[in-house]
C-alpha atoms as a PDB file:
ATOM      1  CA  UNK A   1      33.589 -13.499 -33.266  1.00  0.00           C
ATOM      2  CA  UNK A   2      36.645 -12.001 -34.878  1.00  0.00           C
ATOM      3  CA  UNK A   3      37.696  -8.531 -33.907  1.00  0.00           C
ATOM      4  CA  UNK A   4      41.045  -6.923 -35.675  1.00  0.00           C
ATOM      5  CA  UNK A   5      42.759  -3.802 -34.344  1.00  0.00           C
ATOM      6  CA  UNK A   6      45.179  -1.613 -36.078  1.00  0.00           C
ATOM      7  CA  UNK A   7      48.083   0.169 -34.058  1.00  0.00           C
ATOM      8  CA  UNK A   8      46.497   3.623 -34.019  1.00  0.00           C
ATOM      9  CA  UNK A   9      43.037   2.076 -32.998  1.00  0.00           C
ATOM     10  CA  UNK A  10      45.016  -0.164 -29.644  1.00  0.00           C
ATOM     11  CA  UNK A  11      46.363   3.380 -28.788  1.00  0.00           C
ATOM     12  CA  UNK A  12      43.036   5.486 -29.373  1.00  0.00           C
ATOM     13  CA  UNK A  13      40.680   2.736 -27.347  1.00  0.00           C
ATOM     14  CA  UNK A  14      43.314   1.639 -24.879  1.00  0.00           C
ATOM     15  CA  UNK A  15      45.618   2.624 -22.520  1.00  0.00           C
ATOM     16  CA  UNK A  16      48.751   0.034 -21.977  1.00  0.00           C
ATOM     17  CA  UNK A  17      51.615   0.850 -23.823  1.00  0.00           C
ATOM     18  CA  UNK A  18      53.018  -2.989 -23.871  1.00  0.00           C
ATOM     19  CA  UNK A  19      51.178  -6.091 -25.013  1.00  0.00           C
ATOM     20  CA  UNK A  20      50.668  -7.547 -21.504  1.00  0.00           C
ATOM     21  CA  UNK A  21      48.491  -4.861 -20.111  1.00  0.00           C
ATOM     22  CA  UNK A  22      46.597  -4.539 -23.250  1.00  0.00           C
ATOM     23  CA  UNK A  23      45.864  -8.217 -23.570  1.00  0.00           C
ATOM     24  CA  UNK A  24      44.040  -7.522 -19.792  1.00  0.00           C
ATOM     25  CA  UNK A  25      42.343  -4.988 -21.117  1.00  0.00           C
ATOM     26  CA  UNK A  26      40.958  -6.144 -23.810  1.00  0.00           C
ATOM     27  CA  UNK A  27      40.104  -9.545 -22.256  1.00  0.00           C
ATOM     28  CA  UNK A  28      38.204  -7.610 -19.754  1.00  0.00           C
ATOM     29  CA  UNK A  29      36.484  -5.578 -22.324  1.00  0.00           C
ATOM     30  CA  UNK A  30      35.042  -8.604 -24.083  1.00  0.00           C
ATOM     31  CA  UNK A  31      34.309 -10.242 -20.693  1.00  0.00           C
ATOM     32  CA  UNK A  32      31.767  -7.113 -20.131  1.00  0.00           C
ATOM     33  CA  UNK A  33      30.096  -8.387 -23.710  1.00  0.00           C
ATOM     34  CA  UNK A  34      29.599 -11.601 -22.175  1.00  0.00           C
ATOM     35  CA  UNK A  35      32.145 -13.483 -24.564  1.00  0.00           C
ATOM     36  CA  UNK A  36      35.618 -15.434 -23.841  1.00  0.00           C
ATOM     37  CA  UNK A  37      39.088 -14.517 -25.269  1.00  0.00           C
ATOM     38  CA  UNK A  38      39.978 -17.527 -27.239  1.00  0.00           C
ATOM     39  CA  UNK A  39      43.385 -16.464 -28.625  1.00  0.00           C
ATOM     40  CA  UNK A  40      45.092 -13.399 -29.883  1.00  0.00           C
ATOM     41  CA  UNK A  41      47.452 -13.163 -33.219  1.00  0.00           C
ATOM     42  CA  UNK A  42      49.641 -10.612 -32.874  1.00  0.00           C
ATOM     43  CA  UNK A  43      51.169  -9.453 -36.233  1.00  0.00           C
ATOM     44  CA  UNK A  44      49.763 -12.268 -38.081  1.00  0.00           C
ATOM     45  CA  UNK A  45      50.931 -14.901 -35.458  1.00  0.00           C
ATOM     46  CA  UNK A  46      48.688 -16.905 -33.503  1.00  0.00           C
ATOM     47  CA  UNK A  47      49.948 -16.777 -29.824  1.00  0.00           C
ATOM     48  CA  UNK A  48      49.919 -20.218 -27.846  1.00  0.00           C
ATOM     49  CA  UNK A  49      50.170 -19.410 -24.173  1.00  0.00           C
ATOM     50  CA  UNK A  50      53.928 -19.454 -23.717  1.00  0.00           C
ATOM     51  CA  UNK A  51      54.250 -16.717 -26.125  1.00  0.00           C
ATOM     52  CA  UNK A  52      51.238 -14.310 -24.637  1.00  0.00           C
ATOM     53  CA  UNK A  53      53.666 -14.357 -21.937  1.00  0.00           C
ATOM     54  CA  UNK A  54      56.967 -14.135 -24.077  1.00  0.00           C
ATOM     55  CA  UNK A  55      55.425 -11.100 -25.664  1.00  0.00           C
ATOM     56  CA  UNK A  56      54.040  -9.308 -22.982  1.00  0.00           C
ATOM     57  CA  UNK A  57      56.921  -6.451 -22.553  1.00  0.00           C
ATOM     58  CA  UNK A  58      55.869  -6.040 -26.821  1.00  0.00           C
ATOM     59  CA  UNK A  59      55.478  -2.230 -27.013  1.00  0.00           C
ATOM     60  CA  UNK A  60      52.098  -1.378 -28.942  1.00  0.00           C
ATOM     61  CA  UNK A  61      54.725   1.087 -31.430  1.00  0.00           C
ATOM     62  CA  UNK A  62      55.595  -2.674 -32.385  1.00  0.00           C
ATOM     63  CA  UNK A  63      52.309  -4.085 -32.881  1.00  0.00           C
ATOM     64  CA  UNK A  64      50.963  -3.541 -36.751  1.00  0.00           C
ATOM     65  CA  UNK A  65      47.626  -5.449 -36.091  1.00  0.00           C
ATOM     66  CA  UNK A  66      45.987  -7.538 -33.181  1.00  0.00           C
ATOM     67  CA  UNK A  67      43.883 -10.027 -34.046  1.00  0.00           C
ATOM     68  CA  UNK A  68      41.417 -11.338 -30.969  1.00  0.00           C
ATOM     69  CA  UNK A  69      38.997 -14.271 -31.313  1.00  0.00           C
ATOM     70  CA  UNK A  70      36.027 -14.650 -28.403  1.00  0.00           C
ATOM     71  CA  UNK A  71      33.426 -17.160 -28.169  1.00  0.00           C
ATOM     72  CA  UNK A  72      30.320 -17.069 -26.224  1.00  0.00           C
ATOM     73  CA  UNK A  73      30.977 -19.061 -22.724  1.00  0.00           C
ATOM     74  CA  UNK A  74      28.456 -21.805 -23.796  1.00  0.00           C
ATOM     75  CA  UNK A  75      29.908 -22.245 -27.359  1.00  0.00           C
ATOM     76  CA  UNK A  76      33.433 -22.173 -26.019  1.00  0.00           C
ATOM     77  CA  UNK A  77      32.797 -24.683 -23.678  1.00  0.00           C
ATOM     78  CA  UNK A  78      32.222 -27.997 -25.537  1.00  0.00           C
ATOM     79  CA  UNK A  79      35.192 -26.878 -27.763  1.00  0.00           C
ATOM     80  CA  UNK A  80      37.871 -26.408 -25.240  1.00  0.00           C
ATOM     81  CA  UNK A  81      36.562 -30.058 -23.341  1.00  0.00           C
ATOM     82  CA  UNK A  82      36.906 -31.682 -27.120  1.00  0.00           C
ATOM     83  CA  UNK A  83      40.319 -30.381 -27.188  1.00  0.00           C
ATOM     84  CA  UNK A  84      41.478 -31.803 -24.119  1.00  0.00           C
ATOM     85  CA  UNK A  85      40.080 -34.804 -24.111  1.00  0.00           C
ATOM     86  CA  UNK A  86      41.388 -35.462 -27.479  1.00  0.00           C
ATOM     87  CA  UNK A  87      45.035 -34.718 -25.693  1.00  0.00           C
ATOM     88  CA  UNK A  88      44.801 -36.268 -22.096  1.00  0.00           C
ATOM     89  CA  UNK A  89      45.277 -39.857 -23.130  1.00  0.00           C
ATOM     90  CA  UNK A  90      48.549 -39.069 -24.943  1.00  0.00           C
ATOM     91  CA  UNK A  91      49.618 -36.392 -22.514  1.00  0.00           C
ATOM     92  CA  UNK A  92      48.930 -39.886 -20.192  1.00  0.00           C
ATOM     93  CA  UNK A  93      50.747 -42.176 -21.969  1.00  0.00           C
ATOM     94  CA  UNK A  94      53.645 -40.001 -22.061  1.00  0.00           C
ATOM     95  CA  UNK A  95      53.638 -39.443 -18.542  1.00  0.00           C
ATOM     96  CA  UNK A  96      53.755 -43.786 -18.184  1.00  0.00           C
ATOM     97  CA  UNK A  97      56.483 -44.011 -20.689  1.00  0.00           C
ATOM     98  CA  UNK A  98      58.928 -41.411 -18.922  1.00  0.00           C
ATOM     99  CA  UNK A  99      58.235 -42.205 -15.299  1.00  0.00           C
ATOM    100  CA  UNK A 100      59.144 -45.809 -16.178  1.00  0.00           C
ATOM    101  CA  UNK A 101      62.709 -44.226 -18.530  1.00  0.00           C
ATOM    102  CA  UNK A 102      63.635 -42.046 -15.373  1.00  0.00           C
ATOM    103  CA  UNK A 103      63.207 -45.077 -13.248  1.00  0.00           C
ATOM    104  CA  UNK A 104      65.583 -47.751 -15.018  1.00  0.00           C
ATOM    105  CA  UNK A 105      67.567 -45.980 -17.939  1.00  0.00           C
ATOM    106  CA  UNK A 106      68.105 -42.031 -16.253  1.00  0.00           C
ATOM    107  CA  UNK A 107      67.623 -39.046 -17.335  1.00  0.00           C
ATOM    108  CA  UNK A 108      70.081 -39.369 -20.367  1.00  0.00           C
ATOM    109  CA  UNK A 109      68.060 -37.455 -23.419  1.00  0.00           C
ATOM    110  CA  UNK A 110      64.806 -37.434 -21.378  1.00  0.00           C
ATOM    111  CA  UNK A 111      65.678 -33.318 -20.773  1.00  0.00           C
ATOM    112  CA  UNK A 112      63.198 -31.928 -23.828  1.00  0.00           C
ATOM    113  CA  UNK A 113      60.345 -34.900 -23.384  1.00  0.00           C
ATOM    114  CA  UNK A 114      60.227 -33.528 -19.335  1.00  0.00           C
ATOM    115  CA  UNK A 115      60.068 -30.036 -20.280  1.00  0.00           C
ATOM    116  CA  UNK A 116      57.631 -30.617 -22.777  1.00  0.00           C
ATOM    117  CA  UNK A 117      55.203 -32.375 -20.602  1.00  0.00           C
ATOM    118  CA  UNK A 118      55.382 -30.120 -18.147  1.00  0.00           C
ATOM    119  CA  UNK A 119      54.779 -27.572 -20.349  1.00  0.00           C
ATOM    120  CA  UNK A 120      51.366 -29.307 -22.026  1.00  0.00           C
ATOM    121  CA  UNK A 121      50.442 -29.925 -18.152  1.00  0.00           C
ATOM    122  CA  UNK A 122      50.935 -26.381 -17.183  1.00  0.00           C
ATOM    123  CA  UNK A 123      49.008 -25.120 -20.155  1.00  0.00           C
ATOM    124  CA  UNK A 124      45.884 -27.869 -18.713  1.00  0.00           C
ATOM    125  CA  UNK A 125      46.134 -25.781 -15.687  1.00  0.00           C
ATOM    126  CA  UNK A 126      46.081 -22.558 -16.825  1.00  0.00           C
ATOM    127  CA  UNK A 127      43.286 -23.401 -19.406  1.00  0.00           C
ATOM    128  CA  UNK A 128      41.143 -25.492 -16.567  1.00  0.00           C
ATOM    129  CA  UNK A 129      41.204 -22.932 -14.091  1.00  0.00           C
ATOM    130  CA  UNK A 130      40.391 -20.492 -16.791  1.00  0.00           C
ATOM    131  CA  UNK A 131      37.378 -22.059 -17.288  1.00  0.00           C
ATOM    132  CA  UNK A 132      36.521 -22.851 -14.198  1.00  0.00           C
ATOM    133  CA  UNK A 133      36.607 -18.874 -13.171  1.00  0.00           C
ATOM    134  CA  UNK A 134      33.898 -18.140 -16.210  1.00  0.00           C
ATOM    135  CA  UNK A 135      32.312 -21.243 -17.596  1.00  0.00           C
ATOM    136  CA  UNK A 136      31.653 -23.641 -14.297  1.00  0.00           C
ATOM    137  CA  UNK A 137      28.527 -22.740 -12.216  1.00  0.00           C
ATOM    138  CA  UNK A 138      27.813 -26.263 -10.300  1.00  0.00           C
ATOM    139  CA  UNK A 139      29.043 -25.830  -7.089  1.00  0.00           C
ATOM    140  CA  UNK A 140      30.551 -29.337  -6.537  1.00  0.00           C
ATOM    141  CA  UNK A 141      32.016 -29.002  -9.523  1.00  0.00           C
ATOM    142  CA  UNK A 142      33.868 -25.924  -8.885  1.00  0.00           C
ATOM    143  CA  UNK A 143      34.881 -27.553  -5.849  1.00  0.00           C
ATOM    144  CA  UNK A 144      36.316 -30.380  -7.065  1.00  0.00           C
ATOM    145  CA  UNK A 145      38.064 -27.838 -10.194  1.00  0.00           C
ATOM    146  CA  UNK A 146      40.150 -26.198  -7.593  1.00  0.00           C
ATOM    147  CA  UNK A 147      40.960 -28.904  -5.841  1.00  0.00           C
ATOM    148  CA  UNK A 148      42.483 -30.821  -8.338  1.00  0.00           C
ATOM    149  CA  UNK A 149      43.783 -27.437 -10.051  1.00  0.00           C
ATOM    150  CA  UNK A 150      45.431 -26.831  -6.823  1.00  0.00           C
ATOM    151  CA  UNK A 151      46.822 -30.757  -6.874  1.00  0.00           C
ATOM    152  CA  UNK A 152      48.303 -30.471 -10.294  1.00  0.00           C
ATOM    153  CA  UNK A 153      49.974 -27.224  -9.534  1.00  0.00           C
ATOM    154  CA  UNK A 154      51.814 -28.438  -7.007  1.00  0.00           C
ATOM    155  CA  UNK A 155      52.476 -31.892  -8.410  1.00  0.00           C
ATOM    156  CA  UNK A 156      54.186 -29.570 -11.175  1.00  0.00           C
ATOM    157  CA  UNK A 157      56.329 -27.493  -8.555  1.00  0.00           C
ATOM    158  CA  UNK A 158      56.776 -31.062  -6.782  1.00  0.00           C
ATOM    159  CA  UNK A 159      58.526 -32.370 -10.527  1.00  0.00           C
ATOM    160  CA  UNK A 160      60.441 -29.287 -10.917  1.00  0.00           C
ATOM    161  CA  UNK A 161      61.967 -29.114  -6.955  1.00  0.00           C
ATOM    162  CA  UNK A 162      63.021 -33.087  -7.905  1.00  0.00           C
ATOM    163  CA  UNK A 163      64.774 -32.405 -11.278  1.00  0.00           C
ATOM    164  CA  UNK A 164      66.647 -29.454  -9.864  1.00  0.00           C
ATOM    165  CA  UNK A 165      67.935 -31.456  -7.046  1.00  0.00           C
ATOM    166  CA  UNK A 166      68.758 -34.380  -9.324  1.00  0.00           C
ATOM    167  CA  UNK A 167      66.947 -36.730  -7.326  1.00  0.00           C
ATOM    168  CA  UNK A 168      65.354 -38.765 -10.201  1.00  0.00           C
ATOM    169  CA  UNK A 169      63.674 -41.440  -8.243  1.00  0.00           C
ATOM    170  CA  UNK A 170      61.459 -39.428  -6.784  1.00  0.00           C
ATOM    171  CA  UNK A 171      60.791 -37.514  -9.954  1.00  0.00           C
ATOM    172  CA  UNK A 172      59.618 -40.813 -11.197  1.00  0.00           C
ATOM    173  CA  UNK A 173      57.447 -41.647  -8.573  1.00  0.00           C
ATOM    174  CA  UNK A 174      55.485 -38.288  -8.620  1.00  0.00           C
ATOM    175  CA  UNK A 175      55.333 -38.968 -12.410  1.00  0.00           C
ATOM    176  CA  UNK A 176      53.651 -42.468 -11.894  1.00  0.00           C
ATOM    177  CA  UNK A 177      51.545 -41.535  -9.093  1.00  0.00           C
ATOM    178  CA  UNK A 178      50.917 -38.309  -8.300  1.00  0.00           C
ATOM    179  CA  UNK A 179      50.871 -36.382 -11.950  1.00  0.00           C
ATOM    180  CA  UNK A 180      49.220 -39.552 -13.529  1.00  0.00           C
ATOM    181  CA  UNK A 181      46.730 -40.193 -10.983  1.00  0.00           C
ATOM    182  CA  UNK A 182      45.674 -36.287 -11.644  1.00  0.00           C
ATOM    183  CA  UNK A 183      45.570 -36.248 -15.471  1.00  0.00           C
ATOM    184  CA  UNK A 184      43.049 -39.302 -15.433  1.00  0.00           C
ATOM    185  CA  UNK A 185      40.762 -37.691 -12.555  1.00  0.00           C
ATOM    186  CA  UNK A 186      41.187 -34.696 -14.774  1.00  0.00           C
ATOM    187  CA  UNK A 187      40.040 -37.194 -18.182  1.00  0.00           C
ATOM    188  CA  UNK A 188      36.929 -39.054 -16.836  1.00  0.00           C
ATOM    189  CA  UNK A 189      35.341 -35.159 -14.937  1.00  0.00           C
ATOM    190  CA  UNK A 190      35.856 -33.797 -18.687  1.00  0.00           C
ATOM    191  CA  UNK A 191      34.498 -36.920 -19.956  1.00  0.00           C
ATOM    192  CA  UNK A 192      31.209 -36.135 -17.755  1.00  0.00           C
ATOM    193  CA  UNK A 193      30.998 -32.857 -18.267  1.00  0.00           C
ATOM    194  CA  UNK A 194      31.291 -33.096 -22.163  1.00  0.00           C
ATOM    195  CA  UNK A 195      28.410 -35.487 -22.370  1.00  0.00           C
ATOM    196  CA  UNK A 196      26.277 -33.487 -20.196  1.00  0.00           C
ATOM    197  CA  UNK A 197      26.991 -30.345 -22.310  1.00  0.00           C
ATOM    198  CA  UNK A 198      25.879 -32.907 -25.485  1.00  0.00           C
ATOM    199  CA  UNK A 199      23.337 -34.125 -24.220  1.00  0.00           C
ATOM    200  CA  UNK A 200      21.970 -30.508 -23.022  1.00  0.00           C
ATOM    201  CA  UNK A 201      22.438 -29.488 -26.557  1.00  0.00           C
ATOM    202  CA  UNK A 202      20.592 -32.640 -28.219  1.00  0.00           C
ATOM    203  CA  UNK A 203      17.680 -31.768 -25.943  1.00  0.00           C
ATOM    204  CA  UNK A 204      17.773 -27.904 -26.996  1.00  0.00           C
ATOM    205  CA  UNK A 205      17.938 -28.287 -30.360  1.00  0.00           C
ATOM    206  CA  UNK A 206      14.352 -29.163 -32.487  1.00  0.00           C
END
């Protein structure tokens, strides 16, 4: 569903005067309708996750109209798993190619390709362990889903310790083995999950 707010209604309904604290509230107000927050668009711009975070000091004086889009968990689901499944074997590939540039060539002009990835790998995290708070009920599932949220996150800290201290080696190596080995774990438990969730649906439906 598709719910638009105008300034004077985000300052009638709720209380936060900034952006942050009003995207909690309102993510907790659709929570208690039993639906997910799929994105905002905040003055006619669709926020990624970087920029709910870039934004969050916005004063609601600033904001003309808030746009919020929420699924139902079980429709939001199968979406989200399409997404990244689509986008794990690139995010995969790129991992290969720049462990094996920061191993032989350096890190000469490799500077925005390791950002980005970390980035995209931060934004799997955040996004996984989303889901796994409101969509995943198995229990060894869930167990697994912090586990390996809890690996990646500190493979990422792991990458970013190693680039500050130069030591580009190592950054490789955690690039080849530890972030790799975690993306494709990550890959074939979506891949199961998503044809589960299909094959659930095939069975539902007439």
């Amino acid at each position: 569903m598709k719910a638009i707010f105008s300034q004077e209604e985000l300052k009638n309904e709720f209380s936060s005067p900034s952006f942050g604290g009003l995207k909690r509230e309102l993510e907790k107000k659709f929570e208690q309708d039993g639906l997910v927050v799929c994105q905002f668009k905040l003055n006619g711009l669709s926020l990624n996750e970087k920029q709910e975070v870039e934004f969050s000091d916005l004063k609601v004086s600033d904001i003309n109209q808030l746009e919020v889009l929420a699924e139902a968990p079980d429709q939001l689901l199968p979406a989200v798993i399409e997404g990244w499944l689509h986008e794990l074997p690139f995010l995969i590939v790129q991992v290969d190619s720049l462990s094996k540039k920061m191993k032989f060539d350096g890190p000469e002009g490799q500077l925005k390709n390791f950002v980005d990835l970390v980035d995209s790998c931060s934004s799997l995290t955040d996004c996984l362990m989303a889901i796994e708070k409101t969509l995943i009920q198995d229990l060894e599932t869930k167990t697994f889903w912090a586990s390996n949220s809890l690996h990646m996150t500190e493979t990422i800290q792991q990458l970013l310790a190693a680039f500050e201290k130069k030591d580009f080696v190592l950054l490789s190596e955690i690039l080849e083995y530890d972030l790799a080995h975690g993306l494709q774990k990550w890959n074939e438990t979506l891949g199961r999950i998503h044809a589960g969730v299909s094959a659930e649906k095939s069975e539902s439906q007439p």
